[in-house]
N, C-alpha and C. Protein backbone atom coordinates (compact mmCIF):
# COMPACT_ATOMS: atom_id res chain seq x y z
N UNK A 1 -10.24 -45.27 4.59
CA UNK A 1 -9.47 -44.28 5.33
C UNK A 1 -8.32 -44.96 6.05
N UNK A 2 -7.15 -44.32 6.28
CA UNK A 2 -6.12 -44.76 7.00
C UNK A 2 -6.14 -44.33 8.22
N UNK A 3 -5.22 -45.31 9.24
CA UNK A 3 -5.14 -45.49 10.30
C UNK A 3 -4.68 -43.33 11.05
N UNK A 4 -4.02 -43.23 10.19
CA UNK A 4 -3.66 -41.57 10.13
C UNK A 4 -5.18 -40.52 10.27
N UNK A 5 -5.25 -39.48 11.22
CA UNK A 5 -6.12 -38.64 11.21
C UNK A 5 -5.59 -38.07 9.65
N UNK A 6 -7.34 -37.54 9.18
CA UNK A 6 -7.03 -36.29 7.84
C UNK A 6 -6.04 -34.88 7.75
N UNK A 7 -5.72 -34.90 6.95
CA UNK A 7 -5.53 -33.90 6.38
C UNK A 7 -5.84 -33.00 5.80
N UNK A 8 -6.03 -31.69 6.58
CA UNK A 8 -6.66 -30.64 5.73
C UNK A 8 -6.04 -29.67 4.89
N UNK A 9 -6.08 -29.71 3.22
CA UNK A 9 -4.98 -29.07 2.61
C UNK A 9 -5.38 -28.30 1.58
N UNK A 10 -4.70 -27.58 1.03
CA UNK A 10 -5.03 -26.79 -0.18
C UNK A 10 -3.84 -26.77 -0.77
N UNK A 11 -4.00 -26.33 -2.33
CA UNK A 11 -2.88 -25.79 -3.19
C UNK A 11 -3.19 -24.29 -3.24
N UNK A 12 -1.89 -23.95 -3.15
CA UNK A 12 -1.69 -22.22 -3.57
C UNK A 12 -0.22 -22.03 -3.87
N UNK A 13 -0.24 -20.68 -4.12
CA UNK A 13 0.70 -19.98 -4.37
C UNK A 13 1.52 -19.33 -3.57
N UNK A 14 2.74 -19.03 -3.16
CA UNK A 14 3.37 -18.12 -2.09
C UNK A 14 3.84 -17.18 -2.91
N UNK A 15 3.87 -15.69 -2.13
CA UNK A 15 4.09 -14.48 -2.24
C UNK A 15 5.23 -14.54 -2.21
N UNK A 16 6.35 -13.58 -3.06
CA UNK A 16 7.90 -13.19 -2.90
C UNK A 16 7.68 -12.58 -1.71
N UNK A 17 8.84 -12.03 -1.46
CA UNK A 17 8.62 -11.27 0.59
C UNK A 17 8.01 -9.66 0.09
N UNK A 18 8.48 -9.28 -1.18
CA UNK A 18 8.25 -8.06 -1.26
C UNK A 18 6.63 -7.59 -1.57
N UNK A 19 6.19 -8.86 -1.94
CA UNK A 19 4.18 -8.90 -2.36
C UNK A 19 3.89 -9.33 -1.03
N UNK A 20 4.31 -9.90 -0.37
CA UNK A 20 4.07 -10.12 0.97
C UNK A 20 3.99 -9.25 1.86
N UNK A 21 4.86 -7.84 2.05
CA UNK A 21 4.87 -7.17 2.54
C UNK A 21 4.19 -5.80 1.78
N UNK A 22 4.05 -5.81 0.62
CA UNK A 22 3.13 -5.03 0.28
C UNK A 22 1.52 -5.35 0.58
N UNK A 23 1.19 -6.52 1.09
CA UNK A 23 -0.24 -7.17 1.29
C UNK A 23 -0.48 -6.58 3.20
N UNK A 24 0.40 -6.79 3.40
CA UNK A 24 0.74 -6.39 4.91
C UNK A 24 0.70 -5.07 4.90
N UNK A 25 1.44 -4.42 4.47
CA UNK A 25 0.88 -3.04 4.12
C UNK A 25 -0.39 -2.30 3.82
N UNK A 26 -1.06 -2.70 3.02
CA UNK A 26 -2.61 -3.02 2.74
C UNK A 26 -3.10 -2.93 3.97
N UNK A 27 -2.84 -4.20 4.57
CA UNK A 27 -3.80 -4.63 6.12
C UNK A 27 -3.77 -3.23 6.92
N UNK A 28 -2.79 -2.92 7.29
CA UNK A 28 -2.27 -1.80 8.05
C UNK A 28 -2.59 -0.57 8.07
N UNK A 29 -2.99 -0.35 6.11
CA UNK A 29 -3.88 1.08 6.31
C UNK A 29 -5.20 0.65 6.29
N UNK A 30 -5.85 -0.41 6.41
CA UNK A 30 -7.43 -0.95 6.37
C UNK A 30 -7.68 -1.17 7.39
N UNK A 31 -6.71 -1.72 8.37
CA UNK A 31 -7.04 -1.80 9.90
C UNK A 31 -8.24 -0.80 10.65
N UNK A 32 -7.23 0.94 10.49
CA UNK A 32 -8.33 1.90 11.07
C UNK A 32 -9.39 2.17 10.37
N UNK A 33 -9.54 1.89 9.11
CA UNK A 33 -10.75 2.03 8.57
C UNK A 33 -11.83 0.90 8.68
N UNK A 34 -11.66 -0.23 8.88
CA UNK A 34 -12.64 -1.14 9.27
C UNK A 34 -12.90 -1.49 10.39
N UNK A 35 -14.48 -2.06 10.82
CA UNK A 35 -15.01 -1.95 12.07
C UNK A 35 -14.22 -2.98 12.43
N UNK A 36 -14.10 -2.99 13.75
CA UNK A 36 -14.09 -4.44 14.69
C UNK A 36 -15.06 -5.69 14.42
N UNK A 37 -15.06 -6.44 14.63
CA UNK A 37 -13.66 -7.62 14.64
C UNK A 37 -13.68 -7.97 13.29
N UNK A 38 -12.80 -7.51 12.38
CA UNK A 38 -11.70 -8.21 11.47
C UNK A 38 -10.77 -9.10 11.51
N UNK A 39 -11.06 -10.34 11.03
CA UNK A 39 -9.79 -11.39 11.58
C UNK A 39 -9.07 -11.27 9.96
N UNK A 40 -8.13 -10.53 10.55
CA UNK A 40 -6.69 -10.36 9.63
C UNK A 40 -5.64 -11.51 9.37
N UNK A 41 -5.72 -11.59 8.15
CA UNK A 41 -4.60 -13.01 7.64
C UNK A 41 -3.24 -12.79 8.08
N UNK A 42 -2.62 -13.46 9.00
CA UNK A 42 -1.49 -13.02 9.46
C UNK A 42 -0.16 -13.01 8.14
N UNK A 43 0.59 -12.52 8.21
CA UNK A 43 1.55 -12.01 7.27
C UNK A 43 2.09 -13.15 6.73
N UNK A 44 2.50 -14.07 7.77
CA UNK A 44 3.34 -15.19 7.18
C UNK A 44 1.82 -16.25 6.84
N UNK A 45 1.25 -15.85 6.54
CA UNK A 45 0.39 -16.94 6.02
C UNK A 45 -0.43 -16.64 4.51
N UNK A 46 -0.14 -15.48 4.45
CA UNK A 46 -0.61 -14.75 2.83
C UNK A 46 -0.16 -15.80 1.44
N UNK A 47 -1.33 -16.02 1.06
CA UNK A 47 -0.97 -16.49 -0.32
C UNK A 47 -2.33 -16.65 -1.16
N UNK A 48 -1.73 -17.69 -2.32
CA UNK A 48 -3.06 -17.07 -3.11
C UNK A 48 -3.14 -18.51 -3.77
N UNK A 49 -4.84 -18.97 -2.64
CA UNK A 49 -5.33 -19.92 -2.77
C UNK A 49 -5.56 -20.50 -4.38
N UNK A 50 -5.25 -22.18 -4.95
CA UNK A 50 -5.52 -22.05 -5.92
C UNK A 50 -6.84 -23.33 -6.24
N UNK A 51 -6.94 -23.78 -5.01
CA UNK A 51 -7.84 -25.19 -4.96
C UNK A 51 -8.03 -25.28 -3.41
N UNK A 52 -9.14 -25.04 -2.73
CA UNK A 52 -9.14 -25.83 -1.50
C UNK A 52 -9.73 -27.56 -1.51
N UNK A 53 -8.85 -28.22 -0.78
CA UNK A 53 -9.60 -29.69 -0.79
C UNK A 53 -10.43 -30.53 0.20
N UNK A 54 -9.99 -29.57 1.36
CA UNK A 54 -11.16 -29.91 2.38
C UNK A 54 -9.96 -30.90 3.29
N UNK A 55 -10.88 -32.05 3.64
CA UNK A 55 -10.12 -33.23 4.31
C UNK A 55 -9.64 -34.27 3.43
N UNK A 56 -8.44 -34.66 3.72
CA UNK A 56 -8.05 -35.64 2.66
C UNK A 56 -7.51 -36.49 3.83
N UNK A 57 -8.00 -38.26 3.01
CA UNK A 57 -6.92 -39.17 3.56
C UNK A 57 -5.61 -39.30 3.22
N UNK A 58 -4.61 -39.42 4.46
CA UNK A 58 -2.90 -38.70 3.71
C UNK A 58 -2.44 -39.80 2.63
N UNK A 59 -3.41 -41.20 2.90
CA UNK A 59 -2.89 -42.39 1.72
C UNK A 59 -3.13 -41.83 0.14
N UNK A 60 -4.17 -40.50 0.04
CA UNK A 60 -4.52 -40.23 -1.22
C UNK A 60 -3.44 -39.64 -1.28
N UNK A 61 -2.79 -38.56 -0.55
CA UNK A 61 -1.87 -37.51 -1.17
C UNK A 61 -0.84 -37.26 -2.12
N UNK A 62 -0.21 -38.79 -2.05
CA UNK A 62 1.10 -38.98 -3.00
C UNK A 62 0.44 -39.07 -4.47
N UNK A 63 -0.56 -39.77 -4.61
CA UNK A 63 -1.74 -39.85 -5.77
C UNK A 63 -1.99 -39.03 -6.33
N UNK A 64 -2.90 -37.65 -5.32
CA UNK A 64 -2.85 -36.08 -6.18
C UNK A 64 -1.68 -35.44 -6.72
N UNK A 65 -0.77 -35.99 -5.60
CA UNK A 65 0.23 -35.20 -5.61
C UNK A 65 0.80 -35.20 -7.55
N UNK A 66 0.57 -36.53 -7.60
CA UNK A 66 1.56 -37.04 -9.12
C UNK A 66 0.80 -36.79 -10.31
N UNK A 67 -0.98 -36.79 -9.96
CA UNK A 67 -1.81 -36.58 -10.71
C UNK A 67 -1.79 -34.99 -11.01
N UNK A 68 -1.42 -34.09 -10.07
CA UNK A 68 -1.27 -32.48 -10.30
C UNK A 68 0.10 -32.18 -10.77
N UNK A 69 0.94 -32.87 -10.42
CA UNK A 69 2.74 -32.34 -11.10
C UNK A 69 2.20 -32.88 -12.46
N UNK A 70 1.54 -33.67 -12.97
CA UNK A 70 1.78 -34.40 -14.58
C UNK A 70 0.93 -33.17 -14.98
N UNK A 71 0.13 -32.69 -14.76
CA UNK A 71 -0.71 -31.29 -15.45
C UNK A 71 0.03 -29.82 -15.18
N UNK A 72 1.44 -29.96 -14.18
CA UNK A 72 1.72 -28.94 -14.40
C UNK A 72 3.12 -28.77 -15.18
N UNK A 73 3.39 -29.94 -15.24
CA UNK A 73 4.72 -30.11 -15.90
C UNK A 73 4.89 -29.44 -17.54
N UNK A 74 3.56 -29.14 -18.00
CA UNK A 74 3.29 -28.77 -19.04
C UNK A 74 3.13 -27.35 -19.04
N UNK A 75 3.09 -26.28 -18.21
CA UNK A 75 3.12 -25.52 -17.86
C UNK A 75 4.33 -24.83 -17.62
N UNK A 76 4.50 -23.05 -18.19
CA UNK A 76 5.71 -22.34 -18.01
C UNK A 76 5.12 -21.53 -16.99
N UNK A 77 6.55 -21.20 -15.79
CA UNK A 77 6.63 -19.78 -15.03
C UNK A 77 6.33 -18.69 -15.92
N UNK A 78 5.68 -17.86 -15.00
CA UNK A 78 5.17 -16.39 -15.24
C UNK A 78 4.78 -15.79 -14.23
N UNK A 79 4.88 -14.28 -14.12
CA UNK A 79 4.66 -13.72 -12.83
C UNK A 79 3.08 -13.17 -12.69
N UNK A 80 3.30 -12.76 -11.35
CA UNK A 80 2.08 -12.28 -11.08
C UNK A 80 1.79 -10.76 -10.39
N UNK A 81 1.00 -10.40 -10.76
CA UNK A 81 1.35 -8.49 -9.59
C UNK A 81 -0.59 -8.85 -8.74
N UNK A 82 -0.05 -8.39 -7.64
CA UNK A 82 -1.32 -8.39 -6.49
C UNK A 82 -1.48 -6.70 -6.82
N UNK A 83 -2.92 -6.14 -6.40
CA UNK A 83 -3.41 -4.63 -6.64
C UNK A 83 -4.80 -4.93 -6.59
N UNK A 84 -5.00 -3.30 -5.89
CA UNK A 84 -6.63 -3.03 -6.15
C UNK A 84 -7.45 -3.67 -4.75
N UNK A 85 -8.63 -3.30 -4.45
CA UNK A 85 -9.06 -3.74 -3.38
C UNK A 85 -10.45 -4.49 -3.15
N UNK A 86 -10.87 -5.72 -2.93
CA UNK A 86 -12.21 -5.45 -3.17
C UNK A 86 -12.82 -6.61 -2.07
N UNK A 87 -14.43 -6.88 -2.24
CA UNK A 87 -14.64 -7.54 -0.82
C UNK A 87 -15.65 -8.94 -1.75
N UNK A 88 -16.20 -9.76 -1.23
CA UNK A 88 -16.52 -10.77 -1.71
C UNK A 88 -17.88 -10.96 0.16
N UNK A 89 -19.25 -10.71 -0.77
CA UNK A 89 -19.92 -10.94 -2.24
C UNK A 89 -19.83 -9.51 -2.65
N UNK A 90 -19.62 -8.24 -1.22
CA UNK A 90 -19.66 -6.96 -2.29
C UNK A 90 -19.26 -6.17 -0.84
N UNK A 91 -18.38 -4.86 -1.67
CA UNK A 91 -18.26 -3.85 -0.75
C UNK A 91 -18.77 -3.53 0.50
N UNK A 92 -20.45 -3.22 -0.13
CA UNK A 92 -21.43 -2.55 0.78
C UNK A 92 -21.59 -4.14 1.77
N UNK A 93 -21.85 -5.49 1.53
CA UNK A 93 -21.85 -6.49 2.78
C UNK A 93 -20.54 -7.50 2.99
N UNK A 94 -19.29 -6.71 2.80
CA UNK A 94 -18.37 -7.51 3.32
C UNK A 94 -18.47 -8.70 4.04
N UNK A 95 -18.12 -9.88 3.56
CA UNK A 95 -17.63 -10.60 4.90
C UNK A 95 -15.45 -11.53 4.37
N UNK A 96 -15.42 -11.21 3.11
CA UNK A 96 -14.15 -11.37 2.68
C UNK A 96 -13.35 -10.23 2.55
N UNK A 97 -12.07 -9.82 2.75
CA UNK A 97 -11.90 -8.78 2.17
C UNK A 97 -10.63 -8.98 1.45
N UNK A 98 -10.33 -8.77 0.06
CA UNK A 98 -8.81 -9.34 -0.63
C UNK A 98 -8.48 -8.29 -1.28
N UNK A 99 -7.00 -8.49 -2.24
CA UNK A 99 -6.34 -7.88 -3.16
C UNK A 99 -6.33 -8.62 -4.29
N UNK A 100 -6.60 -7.86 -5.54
CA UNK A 100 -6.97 -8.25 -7.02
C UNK A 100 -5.62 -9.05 -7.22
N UNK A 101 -5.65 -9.47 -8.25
CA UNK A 101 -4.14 -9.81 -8.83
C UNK A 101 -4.52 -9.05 -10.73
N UNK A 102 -3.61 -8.20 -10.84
CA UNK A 102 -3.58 -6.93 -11.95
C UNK A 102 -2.49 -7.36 -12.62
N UNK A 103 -2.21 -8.70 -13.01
CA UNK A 103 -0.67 -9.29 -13.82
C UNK A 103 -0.97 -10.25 -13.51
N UNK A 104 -1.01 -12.00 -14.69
CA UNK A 104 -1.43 -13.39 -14.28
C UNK A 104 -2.38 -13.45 -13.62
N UNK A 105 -3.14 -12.78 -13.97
CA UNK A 105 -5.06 -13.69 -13.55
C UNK A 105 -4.70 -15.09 -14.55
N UNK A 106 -4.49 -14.58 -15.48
CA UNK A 106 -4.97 -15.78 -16.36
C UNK A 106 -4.26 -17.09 -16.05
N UNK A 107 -2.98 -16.94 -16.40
CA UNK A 107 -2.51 -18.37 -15.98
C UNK A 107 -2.53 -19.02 -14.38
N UNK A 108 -3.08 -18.05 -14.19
CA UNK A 108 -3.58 -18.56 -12.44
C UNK A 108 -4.66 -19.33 -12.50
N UNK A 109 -6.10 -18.39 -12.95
CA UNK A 109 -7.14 -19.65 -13.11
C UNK A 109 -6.99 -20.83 -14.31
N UNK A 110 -5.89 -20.96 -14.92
CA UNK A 110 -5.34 -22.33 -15.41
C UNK A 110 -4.75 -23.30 -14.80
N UNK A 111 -4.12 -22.64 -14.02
CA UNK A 111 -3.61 -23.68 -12.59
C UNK A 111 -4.71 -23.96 -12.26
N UNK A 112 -5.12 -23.59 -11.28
CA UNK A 112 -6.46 -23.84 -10.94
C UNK A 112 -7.48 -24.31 -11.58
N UNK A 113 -7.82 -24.61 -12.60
CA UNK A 113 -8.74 -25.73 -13.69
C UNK A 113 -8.01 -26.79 -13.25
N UNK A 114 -6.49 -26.67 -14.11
CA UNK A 114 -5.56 -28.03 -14.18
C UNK A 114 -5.46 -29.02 -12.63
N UNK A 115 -6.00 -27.82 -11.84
CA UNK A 115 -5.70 -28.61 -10.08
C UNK A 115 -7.07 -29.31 -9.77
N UNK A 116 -8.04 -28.33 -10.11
CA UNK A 116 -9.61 -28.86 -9.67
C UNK A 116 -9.82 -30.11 -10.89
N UNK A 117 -9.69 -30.46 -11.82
CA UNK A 117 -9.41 -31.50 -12.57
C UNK A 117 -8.94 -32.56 -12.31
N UNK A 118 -7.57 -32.63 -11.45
CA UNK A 118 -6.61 -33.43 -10.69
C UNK A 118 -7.31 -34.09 -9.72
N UNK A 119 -7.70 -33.36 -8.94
CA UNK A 119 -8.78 -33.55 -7.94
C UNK A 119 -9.70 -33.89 -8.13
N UNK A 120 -10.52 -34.09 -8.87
CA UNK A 120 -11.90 -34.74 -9.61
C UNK A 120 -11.44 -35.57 -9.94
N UNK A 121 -10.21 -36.10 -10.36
CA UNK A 121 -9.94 -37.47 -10.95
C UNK A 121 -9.99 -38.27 -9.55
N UNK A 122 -10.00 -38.13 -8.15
CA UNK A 122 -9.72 -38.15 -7.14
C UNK A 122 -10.80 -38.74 -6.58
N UNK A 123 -11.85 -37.90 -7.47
CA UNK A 123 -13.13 -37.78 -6.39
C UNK A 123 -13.37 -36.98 -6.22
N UNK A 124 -12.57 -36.18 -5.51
CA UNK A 124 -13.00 -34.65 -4.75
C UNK A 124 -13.85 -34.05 -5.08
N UNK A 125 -14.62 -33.51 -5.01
CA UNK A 125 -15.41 -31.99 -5.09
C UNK A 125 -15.15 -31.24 -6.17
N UNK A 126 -15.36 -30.77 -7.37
CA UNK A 126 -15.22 -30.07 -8.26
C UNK A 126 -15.56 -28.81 -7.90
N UNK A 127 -15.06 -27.62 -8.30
CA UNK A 127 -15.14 -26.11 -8.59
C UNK A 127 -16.63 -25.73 -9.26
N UNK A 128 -17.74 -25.40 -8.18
CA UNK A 128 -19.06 -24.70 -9.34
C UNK A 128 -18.53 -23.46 -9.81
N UNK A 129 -17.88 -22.64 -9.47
CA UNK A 129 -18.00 -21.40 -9.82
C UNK A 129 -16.64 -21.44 -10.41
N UNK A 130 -16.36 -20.41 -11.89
CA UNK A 130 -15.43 -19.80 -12.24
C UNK A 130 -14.03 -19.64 -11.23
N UNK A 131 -13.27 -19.74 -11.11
CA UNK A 131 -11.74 -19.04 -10.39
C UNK A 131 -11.33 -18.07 -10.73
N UNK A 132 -11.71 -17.22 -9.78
CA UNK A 132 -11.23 -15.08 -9.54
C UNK A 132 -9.95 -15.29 -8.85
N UNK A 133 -8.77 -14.79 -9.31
CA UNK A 133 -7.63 -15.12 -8.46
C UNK A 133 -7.73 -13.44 -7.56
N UNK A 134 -7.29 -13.50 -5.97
CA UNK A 134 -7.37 -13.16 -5.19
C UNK A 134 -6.63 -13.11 -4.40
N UNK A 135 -6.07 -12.60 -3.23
CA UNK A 135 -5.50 -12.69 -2.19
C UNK A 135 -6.65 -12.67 -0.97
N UNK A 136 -7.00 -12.97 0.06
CA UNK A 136 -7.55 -13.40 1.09
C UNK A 136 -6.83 -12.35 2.23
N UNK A 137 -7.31 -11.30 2.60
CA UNK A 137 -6.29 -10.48 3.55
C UNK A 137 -7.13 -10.39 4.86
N UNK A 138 -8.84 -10.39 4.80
CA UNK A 138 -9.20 -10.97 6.16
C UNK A 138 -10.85 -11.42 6.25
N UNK A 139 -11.02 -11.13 7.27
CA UNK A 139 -12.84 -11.85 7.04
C UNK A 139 -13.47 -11.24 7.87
N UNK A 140 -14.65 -11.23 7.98
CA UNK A 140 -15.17 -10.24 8.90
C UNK A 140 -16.73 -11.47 9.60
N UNK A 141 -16.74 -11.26 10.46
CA UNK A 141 -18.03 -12.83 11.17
C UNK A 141 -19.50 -12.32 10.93
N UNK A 142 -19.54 -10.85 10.35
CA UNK A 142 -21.12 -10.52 9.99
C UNK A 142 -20.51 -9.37 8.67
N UNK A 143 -21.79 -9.23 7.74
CA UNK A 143 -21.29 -8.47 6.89
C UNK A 143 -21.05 -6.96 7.28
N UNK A 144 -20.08 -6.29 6.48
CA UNK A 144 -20.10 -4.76 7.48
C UNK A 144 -20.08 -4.14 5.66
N UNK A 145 -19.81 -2.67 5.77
CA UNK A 145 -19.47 -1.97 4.56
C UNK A 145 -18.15 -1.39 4.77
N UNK A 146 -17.85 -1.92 3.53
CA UNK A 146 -16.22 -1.52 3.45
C UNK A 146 -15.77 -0.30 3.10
N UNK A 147 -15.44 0.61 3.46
CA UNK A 147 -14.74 1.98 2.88
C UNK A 147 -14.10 1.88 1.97
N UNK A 148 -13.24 1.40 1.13
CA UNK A 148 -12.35 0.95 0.08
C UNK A 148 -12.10 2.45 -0.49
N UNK A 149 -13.22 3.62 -0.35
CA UNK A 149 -12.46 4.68 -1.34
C UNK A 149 -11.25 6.05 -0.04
N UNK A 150 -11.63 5.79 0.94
CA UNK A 150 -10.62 6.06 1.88
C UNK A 150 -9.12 5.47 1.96
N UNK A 151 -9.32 4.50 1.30
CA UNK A 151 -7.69 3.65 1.33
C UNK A 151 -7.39 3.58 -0.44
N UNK A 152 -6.19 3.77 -0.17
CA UNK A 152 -5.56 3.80 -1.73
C UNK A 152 -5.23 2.43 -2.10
N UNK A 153 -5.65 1.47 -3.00
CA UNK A 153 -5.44 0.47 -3.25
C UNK A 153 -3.69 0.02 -3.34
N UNK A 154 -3.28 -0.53 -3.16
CA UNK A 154 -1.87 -0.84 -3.42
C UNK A 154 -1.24 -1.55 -4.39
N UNK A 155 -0.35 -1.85 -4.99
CA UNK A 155 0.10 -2.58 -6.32
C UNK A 155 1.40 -1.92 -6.67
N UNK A 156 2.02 -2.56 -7.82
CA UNK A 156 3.19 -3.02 -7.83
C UNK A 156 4.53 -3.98 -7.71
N UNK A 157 4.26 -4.71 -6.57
CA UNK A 157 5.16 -5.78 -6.64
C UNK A 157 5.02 -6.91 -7.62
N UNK A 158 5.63 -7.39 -8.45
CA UNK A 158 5.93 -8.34 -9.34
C UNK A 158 6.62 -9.36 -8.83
N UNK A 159 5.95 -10.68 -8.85
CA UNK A 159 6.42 -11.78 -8.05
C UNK A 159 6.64 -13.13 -9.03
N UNK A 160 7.16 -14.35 -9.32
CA UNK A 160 7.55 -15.47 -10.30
C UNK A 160 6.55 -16.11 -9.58
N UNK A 161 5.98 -17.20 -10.68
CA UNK A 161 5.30 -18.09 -9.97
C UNK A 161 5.64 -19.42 -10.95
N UNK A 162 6.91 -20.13 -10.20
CA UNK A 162 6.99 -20.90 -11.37
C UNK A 162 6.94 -22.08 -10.16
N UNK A 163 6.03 -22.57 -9.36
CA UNK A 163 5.45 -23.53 -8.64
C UNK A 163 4.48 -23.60 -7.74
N UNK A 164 3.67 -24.60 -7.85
CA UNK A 164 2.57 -24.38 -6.85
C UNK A 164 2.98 -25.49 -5.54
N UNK A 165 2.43 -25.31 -4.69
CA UNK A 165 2.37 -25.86 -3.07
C UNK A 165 1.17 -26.43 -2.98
N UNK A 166 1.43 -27.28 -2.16
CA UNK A 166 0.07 -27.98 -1.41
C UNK A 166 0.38 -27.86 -0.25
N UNK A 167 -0.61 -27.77 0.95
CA UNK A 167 -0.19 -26.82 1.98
C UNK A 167 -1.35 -27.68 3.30
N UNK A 168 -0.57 -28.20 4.06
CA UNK A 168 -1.68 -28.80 5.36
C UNK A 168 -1.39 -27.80 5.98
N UNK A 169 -3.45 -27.51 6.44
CA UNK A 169 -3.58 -26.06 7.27
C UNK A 169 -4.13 -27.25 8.74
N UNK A 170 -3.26 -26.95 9.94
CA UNK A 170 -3.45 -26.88 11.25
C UNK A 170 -3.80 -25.89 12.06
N UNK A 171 -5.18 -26.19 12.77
CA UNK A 171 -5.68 -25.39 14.05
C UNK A 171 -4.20 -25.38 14.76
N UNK A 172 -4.43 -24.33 15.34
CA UNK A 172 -4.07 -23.71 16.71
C UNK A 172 -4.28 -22.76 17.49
N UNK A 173 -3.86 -22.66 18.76
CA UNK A 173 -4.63 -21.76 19.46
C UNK A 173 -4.37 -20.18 19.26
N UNK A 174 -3.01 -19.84 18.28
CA UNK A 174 -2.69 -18.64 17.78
C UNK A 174 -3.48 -18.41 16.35
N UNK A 175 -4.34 -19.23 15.86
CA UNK A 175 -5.04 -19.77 13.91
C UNK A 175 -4.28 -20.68 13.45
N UNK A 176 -5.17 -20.46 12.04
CA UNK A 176 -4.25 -21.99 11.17
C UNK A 176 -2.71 -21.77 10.81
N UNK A 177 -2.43 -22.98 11.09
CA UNK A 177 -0.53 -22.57 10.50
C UNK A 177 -0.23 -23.62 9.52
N UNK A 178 0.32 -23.36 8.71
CA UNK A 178 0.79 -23.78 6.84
C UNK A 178 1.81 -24.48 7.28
N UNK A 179 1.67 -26.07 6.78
CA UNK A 179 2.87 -26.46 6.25
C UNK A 179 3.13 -26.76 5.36
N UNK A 180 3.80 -26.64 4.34
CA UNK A 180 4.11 -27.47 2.72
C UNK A 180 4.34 -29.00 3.19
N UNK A 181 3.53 -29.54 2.25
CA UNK A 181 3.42 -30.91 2.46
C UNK A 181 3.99 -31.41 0.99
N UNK A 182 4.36 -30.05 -0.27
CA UNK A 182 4.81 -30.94 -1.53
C UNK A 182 4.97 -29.76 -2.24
N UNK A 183 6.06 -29.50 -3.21
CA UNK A 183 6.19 -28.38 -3.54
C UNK A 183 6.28 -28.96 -5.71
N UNK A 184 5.62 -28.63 -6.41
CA UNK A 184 5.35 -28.68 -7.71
C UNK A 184 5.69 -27.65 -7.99
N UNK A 185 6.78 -28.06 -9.07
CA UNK A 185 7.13 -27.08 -10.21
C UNK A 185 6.48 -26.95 -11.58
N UNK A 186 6.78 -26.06 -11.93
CA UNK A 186 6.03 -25.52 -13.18
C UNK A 186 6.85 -26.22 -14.18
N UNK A 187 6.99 -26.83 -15.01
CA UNK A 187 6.67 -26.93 -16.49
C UNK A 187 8.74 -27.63 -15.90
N UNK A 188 8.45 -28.89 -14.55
CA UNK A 188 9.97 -29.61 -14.86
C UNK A 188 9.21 -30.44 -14.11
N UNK A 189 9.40 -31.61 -14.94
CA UNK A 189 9.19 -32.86 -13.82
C UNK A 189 10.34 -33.17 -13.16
N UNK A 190 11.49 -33.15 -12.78
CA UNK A 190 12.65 -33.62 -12.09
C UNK A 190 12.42 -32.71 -10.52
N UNK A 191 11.76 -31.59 -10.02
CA UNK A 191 12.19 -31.19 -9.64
C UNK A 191 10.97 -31.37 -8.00
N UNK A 192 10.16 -32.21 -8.31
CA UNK A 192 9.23 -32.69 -7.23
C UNK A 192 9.84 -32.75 -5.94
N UNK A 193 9.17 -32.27 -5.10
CA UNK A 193 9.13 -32.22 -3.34
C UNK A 193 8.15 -32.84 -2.80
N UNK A 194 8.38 -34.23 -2.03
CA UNK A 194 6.77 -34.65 -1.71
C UNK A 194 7.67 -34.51 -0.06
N UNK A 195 6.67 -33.66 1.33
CA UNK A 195 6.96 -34.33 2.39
C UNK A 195 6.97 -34.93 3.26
N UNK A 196 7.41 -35.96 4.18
CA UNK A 196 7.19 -36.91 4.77
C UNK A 196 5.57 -36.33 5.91
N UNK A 197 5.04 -37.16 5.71
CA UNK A 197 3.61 -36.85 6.76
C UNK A 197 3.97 -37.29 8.03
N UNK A 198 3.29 -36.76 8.90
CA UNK A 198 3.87 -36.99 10.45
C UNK A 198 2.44 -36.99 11.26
């Protein structure tokens, strides 16, 4: 381990503003329909997890970093549409509550192989379960039952996803706040973002 505290990071995806604000929208008519306390994903933090990694030492990062651009460099942009509503492990005992993605499931959980792969070369923790691509819109601290047929699911926005992020999540006393720590493009190696750690 380095002299540097960890890093806690994930890869995902960011929302165009207009899937962003259609996810926000979502929240807004689910608000009055779900019990208290719902901790709601704040707006500017919506995206769509594609690997969590837990704690990392920041000396590994440049490492994943090069080990995940070489698996995605092979890879073309394609979009994605968020829709539909559902809860994780189930309706009736909520404790997740997200939006489907109804356009690029697929090449999403290919990212996501190609990343949890990257990461196993690493060491890290491998993926037991399959990858359901998702949006994360809030959580609930005991299970409740979700109404879902009172609210009209939402969909439509069409968004590009021709790069993935790696993203250090920091506590604070408002929740976690995102920073891009490296921005990977899809299917160009020239076009790498690694950023300075602090």
């Amino acid at each position: 381990m380095s002299g540097r505290e960890s890093v806690r990071a994930f890869f995902a995806v960011e929302l165009s503003s207009a899937a962003r604000a259609q996810a926000a929208a979502a929240i807004e008519l689910l608000r009055s329909e779900l019990p208290d306390p719902v901790r709601w994903v704040p707006e500017e933090n919506l995206h769509l997890t594609l690997k969590f990694l837990g704690e990392l030492d920041p000396d590994r990062i440049p490492k994943l970093v090069h080990l995940a651009a070489a698996k995605l460099v092979r890879e073309h942009p394609f979009e994605a549409e968020i829709g539909g509503l559902g809860a994780f492990p189930s309706a009736r005992a909520a404790r997740v509550v997200w939006l489907g993605v109804t356009h690029g499931a697929g090449p999403l959980a290919r990212l996501a192989r190609k990343l949890d792969a990257s990461a196993g070369r690493l060491g890290l923790e491998r993926e037991r379960r399959p990858y359901r691509a998702h949006l994360t819109i809030g959580r609930l601290p005991t299970p409740e039952r979700i109404p879902f047929e009172r609210v009209e699911a939402p969909g439509g926005a069409r968004f590009p996803v021709d790069e993935v992020v790696l993203f250090e999540s920091r506590p604070s006393s408002a929740g976690s706040r995102y920073r891009p720590l490296a921005r990977l493009p899809l299917g160009r190696a020239d076009a790498l973002e690694l950023a300075p750690l602090d």
